[in-house]
N, C-alpha and C. Protein backbone atom coordinates (compact mmCIF):
# COMPACT_ATOMS: atom_id res chain seq x y z
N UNK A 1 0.81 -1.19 0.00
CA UNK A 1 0.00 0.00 0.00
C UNK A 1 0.86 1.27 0.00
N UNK A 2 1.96 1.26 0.47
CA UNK A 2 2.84 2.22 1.18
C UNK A 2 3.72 2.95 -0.38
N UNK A 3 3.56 1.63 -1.48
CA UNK A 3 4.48 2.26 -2.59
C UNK A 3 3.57 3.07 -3.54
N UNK A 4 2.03 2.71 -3.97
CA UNK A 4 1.22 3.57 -4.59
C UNK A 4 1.06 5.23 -3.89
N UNK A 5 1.51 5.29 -2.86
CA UNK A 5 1.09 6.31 -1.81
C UNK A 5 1.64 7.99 -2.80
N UNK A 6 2.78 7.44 -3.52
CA UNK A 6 3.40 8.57 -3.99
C UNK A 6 2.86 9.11 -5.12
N UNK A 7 1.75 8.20 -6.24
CA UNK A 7 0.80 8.03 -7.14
C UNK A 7 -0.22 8.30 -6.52
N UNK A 8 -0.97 8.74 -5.36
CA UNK A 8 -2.28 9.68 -4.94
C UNK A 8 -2.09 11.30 -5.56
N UNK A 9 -1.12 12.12 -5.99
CA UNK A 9 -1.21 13.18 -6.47
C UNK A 9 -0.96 13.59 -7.62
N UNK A 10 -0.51 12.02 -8.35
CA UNK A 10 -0.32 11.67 -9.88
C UNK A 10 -1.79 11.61 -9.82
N UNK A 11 -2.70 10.80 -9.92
CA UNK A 11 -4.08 10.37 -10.20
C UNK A 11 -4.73 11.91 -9.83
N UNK A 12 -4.74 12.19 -9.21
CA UNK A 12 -5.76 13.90 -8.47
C UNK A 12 -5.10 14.56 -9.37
N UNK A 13 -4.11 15.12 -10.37
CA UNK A 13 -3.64 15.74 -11.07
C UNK A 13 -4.07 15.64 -12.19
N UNK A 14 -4.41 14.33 -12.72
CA UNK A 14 -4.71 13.51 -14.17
C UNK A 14 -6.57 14.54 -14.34
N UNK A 15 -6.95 13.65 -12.90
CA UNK A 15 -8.55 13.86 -12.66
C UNK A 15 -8.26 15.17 -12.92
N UNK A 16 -8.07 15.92 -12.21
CA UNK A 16 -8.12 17.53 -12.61
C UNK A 16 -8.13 17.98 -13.52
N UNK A 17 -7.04 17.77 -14.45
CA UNK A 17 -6.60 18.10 -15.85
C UNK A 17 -7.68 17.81 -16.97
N UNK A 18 -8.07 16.81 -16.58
CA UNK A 18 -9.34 15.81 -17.63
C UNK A 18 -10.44 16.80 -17.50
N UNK A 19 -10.91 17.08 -16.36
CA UNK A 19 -12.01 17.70 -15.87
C UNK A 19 -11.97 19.57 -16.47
N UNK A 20 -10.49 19.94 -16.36
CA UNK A 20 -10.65 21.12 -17.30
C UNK A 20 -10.17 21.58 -18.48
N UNK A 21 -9.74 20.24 -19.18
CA UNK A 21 -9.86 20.13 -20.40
C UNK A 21 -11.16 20.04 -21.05
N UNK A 22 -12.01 18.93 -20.71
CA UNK A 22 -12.98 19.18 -21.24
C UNK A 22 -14.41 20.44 -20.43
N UNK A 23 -14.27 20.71 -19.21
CA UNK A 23 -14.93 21.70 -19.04
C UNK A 23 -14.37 23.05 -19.95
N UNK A 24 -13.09 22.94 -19.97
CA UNK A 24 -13.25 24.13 -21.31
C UNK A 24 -13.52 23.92 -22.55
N UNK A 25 -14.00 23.24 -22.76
CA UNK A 25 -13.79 22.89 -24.49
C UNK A 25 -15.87 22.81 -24.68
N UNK A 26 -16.27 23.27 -23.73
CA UNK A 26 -17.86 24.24 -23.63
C UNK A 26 -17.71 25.54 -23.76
N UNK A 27 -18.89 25.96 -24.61
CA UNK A 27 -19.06 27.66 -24.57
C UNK A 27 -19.94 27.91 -23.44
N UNK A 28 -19.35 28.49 -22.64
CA UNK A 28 -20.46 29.45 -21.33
C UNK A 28 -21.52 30.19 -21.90
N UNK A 29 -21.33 30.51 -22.94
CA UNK A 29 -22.58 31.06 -23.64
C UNK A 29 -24.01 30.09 -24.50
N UNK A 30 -23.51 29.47 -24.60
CA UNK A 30 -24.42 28.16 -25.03
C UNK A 30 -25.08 27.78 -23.93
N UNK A 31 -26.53 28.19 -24.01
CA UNK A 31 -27.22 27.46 -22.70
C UNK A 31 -27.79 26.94 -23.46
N UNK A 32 -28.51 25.87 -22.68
CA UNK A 32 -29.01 24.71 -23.22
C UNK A 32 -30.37 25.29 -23.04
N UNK A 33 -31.68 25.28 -24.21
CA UNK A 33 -32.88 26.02 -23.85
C UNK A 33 -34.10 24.51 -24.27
N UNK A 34 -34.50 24.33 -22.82
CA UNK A 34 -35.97 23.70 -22.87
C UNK A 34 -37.19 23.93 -24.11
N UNK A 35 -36.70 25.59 -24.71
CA UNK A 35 -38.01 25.06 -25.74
C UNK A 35 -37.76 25.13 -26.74
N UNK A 36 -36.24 25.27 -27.32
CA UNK A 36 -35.68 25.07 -29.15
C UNK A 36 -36.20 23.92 -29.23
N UNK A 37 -36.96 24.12 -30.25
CA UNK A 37 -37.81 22.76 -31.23
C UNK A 37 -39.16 22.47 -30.71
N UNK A 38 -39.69 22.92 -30.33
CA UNK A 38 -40.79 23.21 -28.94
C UNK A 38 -41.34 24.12 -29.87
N UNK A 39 -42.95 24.32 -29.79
CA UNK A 39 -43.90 25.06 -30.24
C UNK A 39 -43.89 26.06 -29.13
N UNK A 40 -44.11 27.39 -29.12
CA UNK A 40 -44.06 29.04 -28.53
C UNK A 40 -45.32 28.78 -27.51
N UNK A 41 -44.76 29.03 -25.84
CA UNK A 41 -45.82 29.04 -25.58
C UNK A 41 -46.70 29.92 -25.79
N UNK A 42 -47.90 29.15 -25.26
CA UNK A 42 -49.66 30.36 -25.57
C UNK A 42 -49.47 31.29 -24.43
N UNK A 43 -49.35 32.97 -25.43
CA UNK A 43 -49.58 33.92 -24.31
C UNK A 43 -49.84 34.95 -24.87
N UNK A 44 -50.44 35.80 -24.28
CA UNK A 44 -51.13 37.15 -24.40
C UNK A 44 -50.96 38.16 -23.53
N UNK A 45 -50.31 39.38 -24.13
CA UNK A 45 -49.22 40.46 -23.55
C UNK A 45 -50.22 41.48 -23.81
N UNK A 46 -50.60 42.42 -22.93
CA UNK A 46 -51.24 43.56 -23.16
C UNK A 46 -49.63 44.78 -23.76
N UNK A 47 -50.51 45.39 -24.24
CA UNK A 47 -48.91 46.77 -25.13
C UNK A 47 -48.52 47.17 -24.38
N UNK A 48 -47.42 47.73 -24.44
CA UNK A 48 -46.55 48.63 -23.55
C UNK A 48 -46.81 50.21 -24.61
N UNK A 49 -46.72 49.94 -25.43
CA UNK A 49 -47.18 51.44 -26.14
C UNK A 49 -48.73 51.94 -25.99
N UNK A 50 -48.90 52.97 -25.86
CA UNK A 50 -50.59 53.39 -25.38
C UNK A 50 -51.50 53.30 -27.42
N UNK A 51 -52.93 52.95 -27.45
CA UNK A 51 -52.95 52.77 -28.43
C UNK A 51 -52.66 51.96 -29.83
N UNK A 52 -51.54 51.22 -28.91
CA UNK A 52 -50.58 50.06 -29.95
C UNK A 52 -51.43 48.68 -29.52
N UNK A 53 -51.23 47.75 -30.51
CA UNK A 53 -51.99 46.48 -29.55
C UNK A 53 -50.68 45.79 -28.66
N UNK A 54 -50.81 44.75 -28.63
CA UNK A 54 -50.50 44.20 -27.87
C UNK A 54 -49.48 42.75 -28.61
N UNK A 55 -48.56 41.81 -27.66
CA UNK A 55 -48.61 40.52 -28.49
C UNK A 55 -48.94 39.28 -28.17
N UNK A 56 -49.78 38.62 -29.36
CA UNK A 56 -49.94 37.23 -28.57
C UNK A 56 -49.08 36.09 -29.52
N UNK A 57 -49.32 34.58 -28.80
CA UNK A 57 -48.30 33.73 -29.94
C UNK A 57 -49.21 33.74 -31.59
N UNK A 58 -50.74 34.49 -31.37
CA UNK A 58 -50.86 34.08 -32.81
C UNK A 58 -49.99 34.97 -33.76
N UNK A 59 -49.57 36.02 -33.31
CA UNK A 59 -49.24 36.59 -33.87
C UNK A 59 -47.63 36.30 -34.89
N UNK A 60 -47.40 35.26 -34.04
CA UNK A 60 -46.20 35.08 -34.68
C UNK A 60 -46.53 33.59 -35.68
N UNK A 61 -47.48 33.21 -36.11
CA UNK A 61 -47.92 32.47 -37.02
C UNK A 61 -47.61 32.81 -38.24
N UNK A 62 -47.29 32.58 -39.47
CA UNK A 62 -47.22 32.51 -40.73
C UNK A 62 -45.78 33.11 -41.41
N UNK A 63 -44.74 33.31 -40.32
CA UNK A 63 -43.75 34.31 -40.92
C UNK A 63 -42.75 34.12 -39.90
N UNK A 64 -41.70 33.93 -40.17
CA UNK A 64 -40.03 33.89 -39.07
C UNK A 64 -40.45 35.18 -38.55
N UNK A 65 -40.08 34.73 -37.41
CA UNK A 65 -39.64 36.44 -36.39
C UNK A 65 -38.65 36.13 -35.47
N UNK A 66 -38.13 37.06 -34.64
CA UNK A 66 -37.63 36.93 -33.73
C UNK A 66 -38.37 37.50 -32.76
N UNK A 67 -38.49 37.22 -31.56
CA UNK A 67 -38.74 37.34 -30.13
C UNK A 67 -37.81 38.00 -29.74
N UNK A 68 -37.53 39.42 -29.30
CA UNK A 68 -36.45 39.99 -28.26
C UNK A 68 -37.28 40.04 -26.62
N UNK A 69 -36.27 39.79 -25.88
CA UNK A 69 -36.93 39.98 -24.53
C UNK A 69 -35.73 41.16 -23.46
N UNK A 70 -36.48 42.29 -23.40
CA UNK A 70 -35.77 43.43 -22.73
C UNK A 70 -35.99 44.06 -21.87
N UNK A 71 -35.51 45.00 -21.61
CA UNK A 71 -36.08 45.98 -20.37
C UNK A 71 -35.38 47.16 -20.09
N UNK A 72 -35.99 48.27 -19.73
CA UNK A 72 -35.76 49.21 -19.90
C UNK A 72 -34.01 49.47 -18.47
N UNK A 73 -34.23 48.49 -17.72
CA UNK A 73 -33.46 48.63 -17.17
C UNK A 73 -31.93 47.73 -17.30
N UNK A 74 -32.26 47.22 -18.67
CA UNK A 74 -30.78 46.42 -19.19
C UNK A 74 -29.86 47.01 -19.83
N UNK A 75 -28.42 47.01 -19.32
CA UNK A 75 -27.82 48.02 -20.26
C UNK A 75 -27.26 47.60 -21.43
N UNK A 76 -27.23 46.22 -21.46
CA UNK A 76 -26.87 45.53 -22.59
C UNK A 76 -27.82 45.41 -23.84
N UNK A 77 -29.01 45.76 -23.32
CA UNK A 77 -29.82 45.99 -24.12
C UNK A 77 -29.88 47.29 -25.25
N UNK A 78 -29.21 48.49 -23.97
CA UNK A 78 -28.77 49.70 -25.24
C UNK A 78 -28.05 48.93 -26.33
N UNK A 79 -27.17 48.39 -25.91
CA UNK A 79 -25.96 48.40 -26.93
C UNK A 79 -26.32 47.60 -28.14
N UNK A 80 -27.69 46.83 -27.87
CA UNK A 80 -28.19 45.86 -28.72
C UNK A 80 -28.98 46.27 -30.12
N UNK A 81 -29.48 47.65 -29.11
CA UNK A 81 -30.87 48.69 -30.02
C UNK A 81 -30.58 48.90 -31.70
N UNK A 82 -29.38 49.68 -31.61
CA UNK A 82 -28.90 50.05 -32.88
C UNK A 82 -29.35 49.05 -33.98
N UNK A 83 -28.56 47.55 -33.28
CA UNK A 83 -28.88 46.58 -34.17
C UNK A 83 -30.09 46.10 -34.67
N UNK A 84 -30.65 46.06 -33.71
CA UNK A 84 -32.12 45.92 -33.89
C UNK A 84 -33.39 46.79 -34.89
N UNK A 85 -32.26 48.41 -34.58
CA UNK A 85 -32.93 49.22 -35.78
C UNK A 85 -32.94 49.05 -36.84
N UNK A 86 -31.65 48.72 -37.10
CA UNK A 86 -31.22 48.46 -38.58
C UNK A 86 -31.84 47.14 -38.97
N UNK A 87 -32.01 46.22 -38.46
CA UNK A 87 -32.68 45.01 -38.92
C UNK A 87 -33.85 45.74 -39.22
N UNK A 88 -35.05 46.53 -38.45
CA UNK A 88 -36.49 46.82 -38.74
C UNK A 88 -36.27 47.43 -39.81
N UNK A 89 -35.49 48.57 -39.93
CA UNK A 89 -35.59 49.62 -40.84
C UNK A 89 -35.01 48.53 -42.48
N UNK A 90 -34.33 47.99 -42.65
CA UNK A 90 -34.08 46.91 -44.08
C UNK A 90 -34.93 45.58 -44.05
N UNK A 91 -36.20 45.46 -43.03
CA UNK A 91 -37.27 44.20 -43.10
C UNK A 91 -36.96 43.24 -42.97
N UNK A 92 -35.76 42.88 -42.52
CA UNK A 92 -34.70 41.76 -42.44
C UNK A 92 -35.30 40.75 -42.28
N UNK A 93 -36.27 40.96 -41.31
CA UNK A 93 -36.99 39.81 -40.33
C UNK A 93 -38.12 40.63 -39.30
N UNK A 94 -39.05 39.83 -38.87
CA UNK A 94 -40.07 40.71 -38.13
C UNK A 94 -39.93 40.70 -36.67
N UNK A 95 -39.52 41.59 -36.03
CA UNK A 95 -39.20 41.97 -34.73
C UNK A 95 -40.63 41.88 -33.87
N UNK A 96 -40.15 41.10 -33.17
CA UNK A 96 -41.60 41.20 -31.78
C UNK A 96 -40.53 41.36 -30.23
N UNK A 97 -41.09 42.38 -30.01
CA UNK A 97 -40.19 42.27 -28.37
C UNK A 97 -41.17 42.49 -27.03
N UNK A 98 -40.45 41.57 -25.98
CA UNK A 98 -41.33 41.59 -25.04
C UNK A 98 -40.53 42.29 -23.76
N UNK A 99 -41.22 43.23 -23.24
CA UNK A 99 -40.56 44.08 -22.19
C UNK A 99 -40.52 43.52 -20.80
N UNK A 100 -39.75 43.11 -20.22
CA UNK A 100 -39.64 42.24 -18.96
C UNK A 100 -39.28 42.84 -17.67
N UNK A 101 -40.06 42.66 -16.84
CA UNK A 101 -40.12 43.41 -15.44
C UNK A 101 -40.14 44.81 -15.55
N UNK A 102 -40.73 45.35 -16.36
CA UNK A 102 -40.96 46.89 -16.42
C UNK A 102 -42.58 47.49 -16.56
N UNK A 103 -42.93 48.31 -16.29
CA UNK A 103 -44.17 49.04 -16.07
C UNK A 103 -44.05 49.33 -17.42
N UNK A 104 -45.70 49.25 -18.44
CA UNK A 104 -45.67 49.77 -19.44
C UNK A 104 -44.95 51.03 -19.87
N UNK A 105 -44.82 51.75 -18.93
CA UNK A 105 -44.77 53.47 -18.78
C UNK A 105 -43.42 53.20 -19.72
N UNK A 106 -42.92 52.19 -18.07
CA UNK A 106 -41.14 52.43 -18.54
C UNK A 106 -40.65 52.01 -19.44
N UNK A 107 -41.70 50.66 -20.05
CA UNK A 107 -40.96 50.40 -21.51
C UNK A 107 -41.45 51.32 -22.44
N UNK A 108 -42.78 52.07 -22.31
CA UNK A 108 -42.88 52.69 -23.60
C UNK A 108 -41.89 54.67 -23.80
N UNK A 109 -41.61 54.31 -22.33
CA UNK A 109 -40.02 55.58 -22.50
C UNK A 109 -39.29 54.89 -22.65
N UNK A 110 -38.86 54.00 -22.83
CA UNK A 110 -37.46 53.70 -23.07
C UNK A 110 -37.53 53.54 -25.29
N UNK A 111 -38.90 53.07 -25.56
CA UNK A 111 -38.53 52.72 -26.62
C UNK A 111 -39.10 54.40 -27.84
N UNK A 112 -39.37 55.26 -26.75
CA UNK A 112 -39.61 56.50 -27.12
C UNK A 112 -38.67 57.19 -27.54
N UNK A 113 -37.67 57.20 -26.61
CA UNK A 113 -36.02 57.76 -26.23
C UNK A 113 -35.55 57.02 -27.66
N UNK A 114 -35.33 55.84 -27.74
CA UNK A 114 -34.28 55.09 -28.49
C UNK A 114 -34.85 54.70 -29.86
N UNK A 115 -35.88 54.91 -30.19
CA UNK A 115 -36.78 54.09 -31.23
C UNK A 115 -37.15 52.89 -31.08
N UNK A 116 -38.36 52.40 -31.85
CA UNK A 116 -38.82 51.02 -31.52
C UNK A 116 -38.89 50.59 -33.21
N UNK A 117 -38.02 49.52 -32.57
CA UNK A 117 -37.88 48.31 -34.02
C UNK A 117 -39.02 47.27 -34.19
N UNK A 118 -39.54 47.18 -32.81
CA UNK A 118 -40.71 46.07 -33.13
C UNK A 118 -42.18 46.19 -33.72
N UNK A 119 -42.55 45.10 -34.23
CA UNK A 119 -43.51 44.92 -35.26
C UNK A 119 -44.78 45.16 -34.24
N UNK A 120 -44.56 44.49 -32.64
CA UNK A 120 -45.20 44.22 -31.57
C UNK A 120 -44.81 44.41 -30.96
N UNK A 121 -44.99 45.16 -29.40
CA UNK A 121 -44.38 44.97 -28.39
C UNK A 121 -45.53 44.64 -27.10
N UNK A 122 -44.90 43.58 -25.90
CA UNK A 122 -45.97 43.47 -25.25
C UNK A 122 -45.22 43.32 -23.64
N UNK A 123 -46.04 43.57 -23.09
CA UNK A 123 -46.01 44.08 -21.36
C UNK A 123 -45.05 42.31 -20.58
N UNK A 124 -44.20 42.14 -20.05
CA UNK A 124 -44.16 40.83 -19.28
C UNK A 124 -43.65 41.31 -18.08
N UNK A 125 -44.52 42.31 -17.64
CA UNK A 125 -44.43 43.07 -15.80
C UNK A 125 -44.24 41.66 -14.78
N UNK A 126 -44.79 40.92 -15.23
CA UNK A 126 -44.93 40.04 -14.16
C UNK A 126 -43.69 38.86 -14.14
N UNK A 127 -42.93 38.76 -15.66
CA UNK A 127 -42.21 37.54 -15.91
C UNK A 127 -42.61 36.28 -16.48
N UNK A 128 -44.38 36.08 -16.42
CA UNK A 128 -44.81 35.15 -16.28
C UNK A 128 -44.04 33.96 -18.50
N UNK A 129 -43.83 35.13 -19.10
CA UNK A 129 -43.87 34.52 -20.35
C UNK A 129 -42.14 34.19 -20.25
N UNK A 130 -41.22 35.35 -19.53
CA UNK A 130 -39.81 35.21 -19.41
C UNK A 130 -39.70 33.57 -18.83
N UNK A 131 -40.34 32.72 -17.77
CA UNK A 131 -40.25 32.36 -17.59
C UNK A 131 -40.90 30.67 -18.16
N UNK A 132 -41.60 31.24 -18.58
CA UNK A 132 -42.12 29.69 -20.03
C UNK A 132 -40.90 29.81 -20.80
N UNK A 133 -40.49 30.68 -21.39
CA UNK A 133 -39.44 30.50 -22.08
C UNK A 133 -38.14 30.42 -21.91
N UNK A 134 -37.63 30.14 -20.40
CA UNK A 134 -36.20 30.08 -19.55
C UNK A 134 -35.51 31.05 -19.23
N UNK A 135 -36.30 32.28 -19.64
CA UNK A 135 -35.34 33.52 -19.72
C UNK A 135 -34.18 33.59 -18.61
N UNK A 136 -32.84 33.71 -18.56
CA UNK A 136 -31.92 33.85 -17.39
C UNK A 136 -31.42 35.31 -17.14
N UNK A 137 -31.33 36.16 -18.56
CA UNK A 137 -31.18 37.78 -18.27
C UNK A 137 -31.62 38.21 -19.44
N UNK A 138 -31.66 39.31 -19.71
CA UNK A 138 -31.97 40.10 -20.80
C UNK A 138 -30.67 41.02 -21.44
N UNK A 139 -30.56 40.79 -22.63
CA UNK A 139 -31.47 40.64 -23.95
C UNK A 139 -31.09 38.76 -24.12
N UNK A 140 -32.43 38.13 -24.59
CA UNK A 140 -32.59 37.32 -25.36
C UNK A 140 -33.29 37.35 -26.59
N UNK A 141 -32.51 36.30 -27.29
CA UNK A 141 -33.68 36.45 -28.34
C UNK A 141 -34.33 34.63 -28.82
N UNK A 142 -35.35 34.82 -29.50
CA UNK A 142 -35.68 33.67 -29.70
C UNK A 142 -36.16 33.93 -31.44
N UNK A 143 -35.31 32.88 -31.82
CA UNK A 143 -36.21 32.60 -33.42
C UNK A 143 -37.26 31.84 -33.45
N UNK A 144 -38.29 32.02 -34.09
CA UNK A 144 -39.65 31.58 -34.31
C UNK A 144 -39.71 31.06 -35.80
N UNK A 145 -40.03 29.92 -36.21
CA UNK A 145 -40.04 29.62 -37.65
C UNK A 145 -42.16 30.08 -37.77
N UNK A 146 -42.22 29.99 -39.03
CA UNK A 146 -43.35 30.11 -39.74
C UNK A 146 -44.63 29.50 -39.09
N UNK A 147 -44.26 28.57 -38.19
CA UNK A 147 -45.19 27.42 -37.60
C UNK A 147 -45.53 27.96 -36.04
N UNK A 148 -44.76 28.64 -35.65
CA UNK A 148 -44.75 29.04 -34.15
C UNK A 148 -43.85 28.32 -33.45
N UNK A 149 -42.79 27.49 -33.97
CA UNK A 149 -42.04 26.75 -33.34
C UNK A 149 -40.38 27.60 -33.45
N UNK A 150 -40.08 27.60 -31.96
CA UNK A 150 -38.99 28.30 -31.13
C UNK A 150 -37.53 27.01 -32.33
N UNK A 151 -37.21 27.52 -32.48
CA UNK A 151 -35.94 27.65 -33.29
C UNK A 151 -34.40 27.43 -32.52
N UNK A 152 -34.33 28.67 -32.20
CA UNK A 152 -32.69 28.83 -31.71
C UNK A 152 -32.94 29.94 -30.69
N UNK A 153 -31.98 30.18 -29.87
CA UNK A 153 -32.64 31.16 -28.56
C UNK A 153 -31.00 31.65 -28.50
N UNK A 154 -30.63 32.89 -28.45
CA UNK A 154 -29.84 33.73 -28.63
C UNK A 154 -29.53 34.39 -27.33
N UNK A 155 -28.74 33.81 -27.01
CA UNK A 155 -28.63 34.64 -24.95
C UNK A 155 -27.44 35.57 -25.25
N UNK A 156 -27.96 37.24 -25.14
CA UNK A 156 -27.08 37.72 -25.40
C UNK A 156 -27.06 38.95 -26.37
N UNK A 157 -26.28 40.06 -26.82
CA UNK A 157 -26.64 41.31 -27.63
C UNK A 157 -26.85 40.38 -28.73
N UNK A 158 -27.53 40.72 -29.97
CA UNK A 158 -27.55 40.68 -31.15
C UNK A 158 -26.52 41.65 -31.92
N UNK A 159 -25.61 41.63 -32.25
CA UNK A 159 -24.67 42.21 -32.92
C UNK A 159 -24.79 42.05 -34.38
N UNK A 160 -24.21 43.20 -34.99
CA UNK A 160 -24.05 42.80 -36.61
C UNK A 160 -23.47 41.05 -36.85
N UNK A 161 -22.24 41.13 -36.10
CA UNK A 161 -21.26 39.71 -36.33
C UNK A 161 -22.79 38.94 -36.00
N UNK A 162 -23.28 38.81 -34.66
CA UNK A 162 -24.68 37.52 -34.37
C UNK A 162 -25.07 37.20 -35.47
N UNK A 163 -25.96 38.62 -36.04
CA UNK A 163 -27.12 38.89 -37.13
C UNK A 163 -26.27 38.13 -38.32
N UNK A 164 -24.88 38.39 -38.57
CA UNK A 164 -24.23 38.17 -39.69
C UNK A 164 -23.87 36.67 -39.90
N UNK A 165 -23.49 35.77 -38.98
CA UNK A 165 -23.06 34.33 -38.84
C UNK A 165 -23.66 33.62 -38.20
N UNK A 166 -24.95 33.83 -37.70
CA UNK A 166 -25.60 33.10 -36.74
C UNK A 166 -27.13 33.47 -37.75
N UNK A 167 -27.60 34.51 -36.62
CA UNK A 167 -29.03 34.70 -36.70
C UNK A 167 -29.75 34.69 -38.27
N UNK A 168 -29.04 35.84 -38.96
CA UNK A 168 -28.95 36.11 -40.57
C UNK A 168 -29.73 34.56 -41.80
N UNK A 169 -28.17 33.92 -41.19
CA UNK A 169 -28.44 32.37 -42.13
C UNK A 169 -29.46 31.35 -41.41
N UNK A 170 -29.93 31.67 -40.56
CA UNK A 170 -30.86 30.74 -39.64
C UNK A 170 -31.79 31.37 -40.12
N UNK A 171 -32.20 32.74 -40.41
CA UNK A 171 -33.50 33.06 -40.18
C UNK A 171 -34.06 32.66 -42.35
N UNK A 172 -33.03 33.09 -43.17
CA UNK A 172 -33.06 32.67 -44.55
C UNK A 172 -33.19 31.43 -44.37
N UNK A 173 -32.65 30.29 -44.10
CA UNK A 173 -32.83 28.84 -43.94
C UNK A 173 -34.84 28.82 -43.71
N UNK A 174 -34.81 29.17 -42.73
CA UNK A 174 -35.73 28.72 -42.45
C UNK A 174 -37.09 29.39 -43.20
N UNK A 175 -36.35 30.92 -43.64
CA UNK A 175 -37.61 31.30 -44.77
C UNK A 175 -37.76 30.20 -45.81
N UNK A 176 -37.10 29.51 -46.35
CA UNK A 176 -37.08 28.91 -47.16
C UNK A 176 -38.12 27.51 -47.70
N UNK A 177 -38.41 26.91 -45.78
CA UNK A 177 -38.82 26.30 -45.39
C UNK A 177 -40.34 26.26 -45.77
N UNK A 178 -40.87 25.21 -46.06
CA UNK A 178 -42.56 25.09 -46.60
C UNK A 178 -43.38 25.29 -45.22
């Protein structure tokens, strides 16, 4: 027993090494999402804009969209906006965003201040839809194919590079789709 003794910090070294080799060789950004490939749950968002309607999942029936989920109090979310304009303003794709933990008021100043890219925007004061859909922070986004079925879920700004190598060819793919 006495000669393996010197091989207890050979083996705990090996284990270690193994363990963060392959724990790195994961993206921390890749979460794993409960409803990619999953039909959108059923929900109905009163507006955050006065006069504007509101969004529900029918709405995202017959046409790719994306789902943004934000809040007036995310700052990552500024940095996201721009992008988001420019997608509305060239039709890229149809923007629906849902405002999360904020008072209509405050999302409909925030998207007063900055412009609003969405097609829809709807109230989730309570969380209740952030949380059908796993939300962990804001900005997310979720692709929606033609059918109402959740796609790919985007944790994180949307950037030109996202829009450009990610989101872009996912969302054409799937226009394509019958």
């Amino acid at each position: 027993m006495k000669r393996y003794l010197p091989l207890i910090p050979v083996v705990l070294f090996a284990v270690f090494a193994a363990a963060m080799y392959f724990g790195l060789k994961n993206d921390p950004r890749a979460l794993p999402s409960v409803v990619v490939n999953k039909p959108m749950p059923e929900f109905s968002l009163a507006p955050v804009l006065p006069g504007q309607p509101g969004l529900a999942k029918a709405d995202l029936v017959g046409r790719v969209s994306l789902v943004n989920v934000f809040g007036s109090w995310c700052g990552v979310c500024v940095e996201e906006h721009p992008t988001l304009l420019d997608l509305s303003a060239r039709k890229a794709v149809a923007i629906y965003g849902v405002d999360w933990k904020d008072t209509p008021a405050e999302g409909a100043a925030w998207l007063n201040q900055r412009g609003n890219p969405f097609t829809r925007v709807g109230s989730d004061q309570a969380g209740r839809l952030a949380l059908d859909l796993g939300v962990s922070g804001a900005p997310e986004t979720f692709v929606v194919d033609k059918h109402g079925q959740v796609r790919f879920k985007q944790v994180g700004a949307i950037t030109p590079d996202v829009w450009r190598d990610t989101l872009g060819p996912l969302v054409a793919k799937l226009e394509g789709e019958p």
